[in-house]
C-alpha atoms as a PDB file:
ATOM      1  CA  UNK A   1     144.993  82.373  63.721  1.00  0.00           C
ATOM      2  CA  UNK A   2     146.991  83.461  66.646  1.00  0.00           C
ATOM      3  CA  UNK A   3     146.080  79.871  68.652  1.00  0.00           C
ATOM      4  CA  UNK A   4     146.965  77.692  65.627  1.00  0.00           C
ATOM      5  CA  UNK A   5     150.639  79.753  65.213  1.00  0.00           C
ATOM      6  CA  UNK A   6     151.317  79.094  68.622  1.00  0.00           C
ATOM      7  CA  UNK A   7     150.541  75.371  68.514  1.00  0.00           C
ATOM      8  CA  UNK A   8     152.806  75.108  65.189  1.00  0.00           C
ATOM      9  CA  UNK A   9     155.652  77.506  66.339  1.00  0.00           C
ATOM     10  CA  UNK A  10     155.431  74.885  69.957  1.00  0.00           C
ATOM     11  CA  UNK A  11     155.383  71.312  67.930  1.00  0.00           C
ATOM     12  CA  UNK A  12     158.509  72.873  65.759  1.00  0.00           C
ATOM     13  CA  UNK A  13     160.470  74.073  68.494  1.00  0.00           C
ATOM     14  CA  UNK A  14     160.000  71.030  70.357  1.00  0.00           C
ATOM     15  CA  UNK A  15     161.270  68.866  67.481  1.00  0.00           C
ATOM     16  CA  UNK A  16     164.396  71.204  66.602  1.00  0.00           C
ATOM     17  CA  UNK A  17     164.993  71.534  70.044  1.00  0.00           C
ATOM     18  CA  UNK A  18     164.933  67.396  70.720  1.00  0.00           C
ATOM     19  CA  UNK A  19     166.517  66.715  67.470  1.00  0.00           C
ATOM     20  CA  UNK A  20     169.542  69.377  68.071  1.00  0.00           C
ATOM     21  CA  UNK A  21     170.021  67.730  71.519  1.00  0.00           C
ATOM     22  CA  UNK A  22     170.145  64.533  70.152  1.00  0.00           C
ATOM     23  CA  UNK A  23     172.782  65.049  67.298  1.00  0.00           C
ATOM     24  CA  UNK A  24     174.902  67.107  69.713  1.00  0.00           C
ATOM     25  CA  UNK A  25     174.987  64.673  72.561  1.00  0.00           C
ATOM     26  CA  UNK A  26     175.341  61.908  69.938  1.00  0.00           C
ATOM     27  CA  UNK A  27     178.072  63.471  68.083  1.00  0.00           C
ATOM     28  CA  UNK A  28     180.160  64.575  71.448  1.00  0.00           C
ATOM     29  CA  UNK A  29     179.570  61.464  73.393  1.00  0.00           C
ATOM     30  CA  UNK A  30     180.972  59.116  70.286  1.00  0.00           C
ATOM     31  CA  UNK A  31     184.064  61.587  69.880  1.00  0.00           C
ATOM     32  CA  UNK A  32     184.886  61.281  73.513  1.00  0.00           C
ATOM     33  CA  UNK A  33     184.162  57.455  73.110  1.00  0.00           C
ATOM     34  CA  UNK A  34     186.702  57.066  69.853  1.00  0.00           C
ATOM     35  CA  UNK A  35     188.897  59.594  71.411  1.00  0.00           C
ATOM     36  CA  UNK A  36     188.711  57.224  75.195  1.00  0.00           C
ATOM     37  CA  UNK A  37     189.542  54.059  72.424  1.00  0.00           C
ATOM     38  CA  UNK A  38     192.410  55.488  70.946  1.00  0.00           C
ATOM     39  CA  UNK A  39     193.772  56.498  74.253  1.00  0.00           C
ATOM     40  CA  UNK A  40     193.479  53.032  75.938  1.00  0.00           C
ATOM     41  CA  UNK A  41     194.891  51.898  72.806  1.00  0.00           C
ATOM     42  CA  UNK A  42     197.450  54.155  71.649  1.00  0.00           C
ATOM     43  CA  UNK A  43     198.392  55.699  74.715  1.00  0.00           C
ATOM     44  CA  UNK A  44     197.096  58.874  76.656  1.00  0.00           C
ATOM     45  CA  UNK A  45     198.522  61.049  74.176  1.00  0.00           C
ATOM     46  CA  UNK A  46     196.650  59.854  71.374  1.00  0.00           C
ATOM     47  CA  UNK A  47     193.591  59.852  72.594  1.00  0.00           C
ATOM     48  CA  UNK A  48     193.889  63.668  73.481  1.00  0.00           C
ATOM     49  CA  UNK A  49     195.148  64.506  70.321  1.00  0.00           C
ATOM     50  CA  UNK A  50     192.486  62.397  68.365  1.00  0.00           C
ATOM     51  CA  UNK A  51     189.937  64.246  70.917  1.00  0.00           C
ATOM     52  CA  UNK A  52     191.057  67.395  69.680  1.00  0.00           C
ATOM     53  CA  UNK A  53     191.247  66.467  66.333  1.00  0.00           C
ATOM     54  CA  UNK A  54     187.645  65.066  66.220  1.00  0.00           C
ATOM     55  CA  UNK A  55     185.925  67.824  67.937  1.00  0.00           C
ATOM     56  CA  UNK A  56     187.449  70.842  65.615  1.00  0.00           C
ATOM     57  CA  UNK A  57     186.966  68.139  62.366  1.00  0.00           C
ATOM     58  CA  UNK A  58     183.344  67.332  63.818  1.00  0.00           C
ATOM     59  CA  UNK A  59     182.574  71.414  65.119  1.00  0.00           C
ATOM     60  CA  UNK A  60     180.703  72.823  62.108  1.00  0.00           C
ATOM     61  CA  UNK A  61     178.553  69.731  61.623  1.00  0.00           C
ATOM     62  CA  UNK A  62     178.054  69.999  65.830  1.00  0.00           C
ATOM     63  CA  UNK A  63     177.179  73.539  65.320  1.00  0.00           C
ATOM     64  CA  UNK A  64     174.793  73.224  62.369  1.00  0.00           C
ATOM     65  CA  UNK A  65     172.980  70.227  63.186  1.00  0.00           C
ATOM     66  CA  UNK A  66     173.118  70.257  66.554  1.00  0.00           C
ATOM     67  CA  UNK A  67     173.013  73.745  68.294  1.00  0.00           C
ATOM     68  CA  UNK A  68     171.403  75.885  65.777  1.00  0.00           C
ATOM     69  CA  UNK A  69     168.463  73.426  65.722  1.00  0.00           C
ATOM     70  CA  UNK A  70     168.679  73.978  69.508  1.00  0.00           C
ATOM     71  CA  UNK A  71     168.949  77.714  69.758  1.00  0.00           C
ATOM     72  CA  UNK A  72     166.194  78.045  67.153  1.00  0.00           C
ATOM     73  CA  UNK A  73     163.701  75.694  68.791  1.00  0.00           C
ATOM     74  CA  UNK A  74     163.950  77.156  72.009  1.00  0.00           C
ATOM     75  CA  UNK A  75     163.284  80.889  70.320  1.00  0.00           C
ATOM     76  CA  UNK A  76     160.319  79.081  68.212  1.00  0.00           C
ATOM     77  CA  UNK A  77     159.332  77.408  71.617  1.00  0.00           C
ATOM     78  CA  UNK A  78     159.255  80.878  73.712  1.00  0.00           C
ATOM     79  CA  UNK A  79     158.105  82.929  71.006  1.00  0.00           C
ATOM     80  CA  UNK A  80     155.148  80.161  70.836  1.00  0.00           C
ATOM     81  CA  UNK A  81     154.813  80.977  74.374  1.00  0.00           C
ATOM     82  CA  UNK A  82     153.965  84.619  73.855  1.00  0.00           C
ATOM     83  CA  UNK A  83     151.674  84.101  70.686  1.00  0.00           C
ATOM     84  CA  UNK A  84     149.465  81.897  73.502  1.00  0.00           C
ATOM     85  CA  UNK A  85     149.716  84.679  75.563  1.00  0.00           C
ATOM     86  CA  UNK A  86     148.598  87.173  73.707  1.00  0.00           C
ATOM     87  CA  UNK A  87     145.728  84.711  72.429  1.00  0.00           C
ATOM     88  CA  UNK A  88     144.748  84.538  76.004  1.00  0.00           C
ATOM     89  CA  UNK A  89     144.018  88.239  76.175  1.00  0.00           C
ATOM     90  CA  UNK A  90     142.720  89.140  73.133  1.00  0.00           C
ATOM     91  CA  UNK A  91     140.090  86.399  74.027  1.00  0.00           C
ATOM     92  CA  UNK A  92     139.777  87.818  77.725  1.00  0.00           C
ATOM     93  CA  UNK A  93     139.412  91.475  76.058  1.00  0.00           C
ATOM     94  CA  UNK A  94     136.993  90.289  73.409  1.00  0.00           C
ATOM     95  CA  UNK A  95     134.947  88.952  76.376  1.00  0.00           C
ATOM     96  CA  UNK A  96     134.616  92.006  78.661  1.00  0.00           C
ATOM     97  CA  UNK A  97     133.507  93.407  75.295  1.00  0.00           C
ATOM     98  CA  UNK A  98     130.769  91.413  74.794  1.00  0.00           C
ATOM     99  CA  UNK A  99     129.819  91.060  78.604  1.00  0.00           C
ATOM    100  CA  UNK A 100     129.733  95.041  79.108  1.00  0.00           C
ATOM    101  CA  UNK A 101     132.532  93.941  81.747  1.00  0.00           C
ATOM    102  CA  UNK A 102     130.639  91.301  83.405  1.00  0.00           C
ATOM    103  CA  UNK A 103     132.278  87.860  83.364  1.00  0.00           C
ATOM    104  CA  UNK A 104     132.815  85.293  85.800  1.00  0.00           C
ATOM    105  CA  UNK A 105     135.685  82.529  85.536  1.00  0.00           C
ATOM    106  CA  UNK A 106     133.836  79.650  83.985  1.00  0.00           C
ATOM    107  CA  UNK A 107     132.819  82.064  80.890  1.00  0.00           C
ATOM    108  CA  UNK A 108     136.604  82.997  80.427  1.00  0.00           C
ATOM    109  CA  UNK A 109     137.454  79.302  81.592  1.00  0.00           C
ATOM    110  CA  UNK A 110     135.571  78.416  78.146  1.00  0.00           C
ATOM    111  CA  UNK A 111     136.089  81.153  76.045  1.00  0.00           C
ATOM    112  CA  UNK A 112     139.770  80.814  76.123  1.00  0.00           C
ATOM    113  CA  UNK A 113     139.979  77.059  76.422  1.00  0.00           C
ATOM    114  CA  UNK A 114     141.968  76.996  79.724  1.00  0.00           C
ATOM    115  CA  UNK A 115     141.519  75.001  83.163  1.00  0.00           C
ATOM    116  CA  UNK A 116     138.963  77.211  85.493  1.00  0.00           C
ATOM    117  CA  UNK A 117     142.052  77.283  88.042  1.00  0.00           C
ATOM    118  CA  UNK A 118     144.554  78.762  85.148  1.00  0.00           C
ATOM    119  CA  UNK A 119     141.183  81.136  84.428  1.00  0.00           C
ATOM    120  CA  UNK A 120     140.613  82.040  87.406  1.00  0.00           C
ATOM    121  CA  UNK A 121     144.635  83.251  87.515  1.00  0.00           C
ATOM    122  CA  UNK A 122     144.605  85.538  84.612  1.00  0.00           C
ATOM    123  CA  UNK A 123     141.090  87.063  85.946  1.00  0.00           C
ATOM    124  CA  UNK A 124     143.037  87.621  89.452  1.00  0.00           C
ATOM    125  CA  UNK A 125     145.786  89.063  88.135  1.00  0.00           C
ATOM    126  CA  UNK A 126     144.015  91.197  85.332  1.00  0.00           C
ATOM    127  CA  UNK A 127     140.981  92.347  88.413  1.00  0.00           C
ATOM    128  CA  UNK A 128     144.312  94.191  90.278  1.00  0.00           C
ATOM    129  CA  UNK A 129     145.627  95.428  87.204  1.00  0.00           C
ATOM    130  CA  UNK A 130     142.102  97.237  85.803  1.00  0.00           C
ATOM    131  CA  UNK A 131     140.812  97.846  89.889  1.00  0.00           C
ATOM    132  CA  UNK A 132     137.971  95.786  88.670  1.00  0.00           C
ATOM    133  CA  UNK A 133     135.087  95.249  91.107  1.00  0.00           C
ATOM    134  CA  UNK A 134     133.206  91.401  91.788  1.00  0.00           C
ATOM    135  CA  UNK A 135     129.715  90.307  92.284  1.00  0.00           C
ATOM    136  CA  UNK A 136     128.272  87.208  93.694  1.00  0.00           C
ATOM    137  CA  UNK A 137     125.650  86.124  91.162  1.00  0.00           C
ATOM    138  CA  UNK A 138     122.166  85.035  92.628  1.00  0.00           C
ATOM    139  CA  UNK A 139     123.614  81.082  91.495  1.00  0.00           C
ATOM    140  CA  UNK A 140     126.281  82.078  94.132  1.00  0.00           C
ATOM    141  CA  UNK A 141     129.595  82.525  91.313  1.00  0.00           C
ATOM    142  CA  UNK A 142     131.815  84.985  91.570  1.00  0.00           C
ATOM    143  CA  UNK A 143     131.686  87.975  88.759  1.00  0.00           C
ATOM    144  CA  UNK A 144     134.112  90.007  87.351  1.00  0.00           C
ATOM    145  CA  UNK A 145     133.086  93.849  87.080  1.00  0.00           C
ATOM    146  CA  UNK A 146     135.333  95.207  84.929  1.00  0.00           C
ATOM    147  CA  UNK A 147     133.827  99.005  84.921  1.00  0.00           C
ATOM    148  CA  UNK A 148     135.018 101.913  85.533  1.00  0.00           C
ATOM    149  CA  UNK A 149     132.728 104.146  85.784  1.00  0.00           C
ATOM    150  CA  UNK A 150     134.732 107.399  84.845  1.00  0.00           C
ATOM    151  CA  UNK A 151     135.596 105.749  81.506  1.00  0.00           C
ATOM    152  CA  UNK A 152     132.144 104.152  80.235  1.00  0.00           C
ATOM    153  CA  UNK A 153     130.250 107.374  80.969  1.00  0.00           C
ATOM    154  CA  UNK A 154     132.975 110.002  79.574  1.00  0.00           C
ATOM    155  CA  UNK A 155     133.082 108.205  76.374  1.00  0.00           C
ATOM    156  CA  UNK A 156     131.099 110.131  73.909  1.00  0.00           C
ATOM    157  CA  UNK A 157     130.249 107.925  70.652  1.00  0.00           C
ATOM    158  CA  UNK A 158     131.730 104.976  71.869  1.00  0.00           C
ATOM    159  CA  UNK A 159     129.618 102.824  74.145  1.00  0.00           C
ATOM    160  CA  UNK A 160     132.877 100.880  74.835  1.00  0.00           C
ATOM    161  CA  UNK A 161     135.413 102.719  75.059  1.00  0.00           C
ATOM    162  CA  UNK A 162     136.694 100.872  77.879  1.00  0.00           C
ATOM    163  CA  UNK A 163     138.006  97.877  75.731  1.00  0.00           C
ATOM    164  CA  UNK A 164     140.658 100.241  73.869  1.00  0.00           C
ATOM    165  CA  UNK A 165     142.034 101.301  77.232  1.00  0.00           C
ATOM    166  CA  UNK A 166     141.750  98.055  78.516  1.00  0.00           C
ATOM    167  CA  UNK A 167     143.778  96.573  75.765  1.00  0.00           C
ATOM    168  CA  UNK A 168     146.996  99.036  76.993  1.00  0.00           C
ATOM    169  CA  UNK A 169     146.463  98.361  80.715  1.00  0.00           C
ATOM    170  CA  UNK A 170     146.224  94.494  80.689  1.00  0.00           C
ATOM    171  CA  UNK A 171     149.480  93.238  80.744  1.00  0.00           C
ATOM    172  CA  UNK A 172     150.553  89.244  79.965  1.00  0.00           C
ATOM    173  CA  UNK A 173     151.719  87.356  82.753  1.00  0.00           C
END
């Protein structure tokens, strides 16, 4: 659910964001463009004065079609951002789950639908952050070993318990 909020909050931001550019740029560039017309026109003068005129006359429509959509797009766009982030690790923790802590970089390449090199990233990162261990695998890939000892054998009716702990430790790039 998470995934698809992210990819909607990303294709509305980008569209408020474009759109607010657009009607912004459009709407100062063709004030300065009348304003440049009455100037060569009228005189100097005139021009400044129908600049000034136009942009407070033209301001609230600037402001709500043209930077709101902007300011709101870029917080739907970043806050997009975060909801894919977060995806990212509740996908990585739901893995160590199910792998007792074993994973290597093409399972979490999969599991969380991301290039092996972007994988490969988050495991780095996340292997300092937990002091996770690796393994070569007899097929020569390198394994993840997220165990820590302590924790999996002091838990007492949880065979996981690791995963809770894990979930506060594991920060989001």
């Amino acid at each position: 659910m998470k995934r698809i909020g992210s990819q909607i909050g990303q294709f509305v931001g980008s569209l408020m964001t474009t759109g607010g550019t657009v009607v912004a740029l459009t709407m100062f560039v063709s004030t300065m463009v009348f304003s440049l017309l009455v100037g060569l026109l009228f005189g100097l003068k005139w021009g400044a004065v129908s600049a000034i005129l136009l942009l407070l006359l033209s301001s609230p429509v600037l402001l709500s079609w043209g930077l709101v959509p902007v300011v709101l797009g870029w917080v739907m766009l970043r806050g997009s951002k975060n909801l894919k982030r977060e995806v990212i690790r509740d996908r990585f923790l739901q893995l160590v789950k199910a792998k007792r802590g074993r994973l290597t970089a093409v399972e979490f390449s999969r599991v969380a639908e991301l290039e092996l090199s972007v994988a490969r990233t988050y495991l780095d990162r996340w292997a300092r952050e937990c002091h996770a261990d690796f393994d070569v695998t007899d097929a020569g890939e390198i394994q993840y070993l997220f165990l820590e000892p302590n924790l999996l054998t002091n838990s007492v009716g949880q065979p996981f318990e690791i995963f809770e702990q894990m979930r506060e430790k594991v920060s989001l790039p």
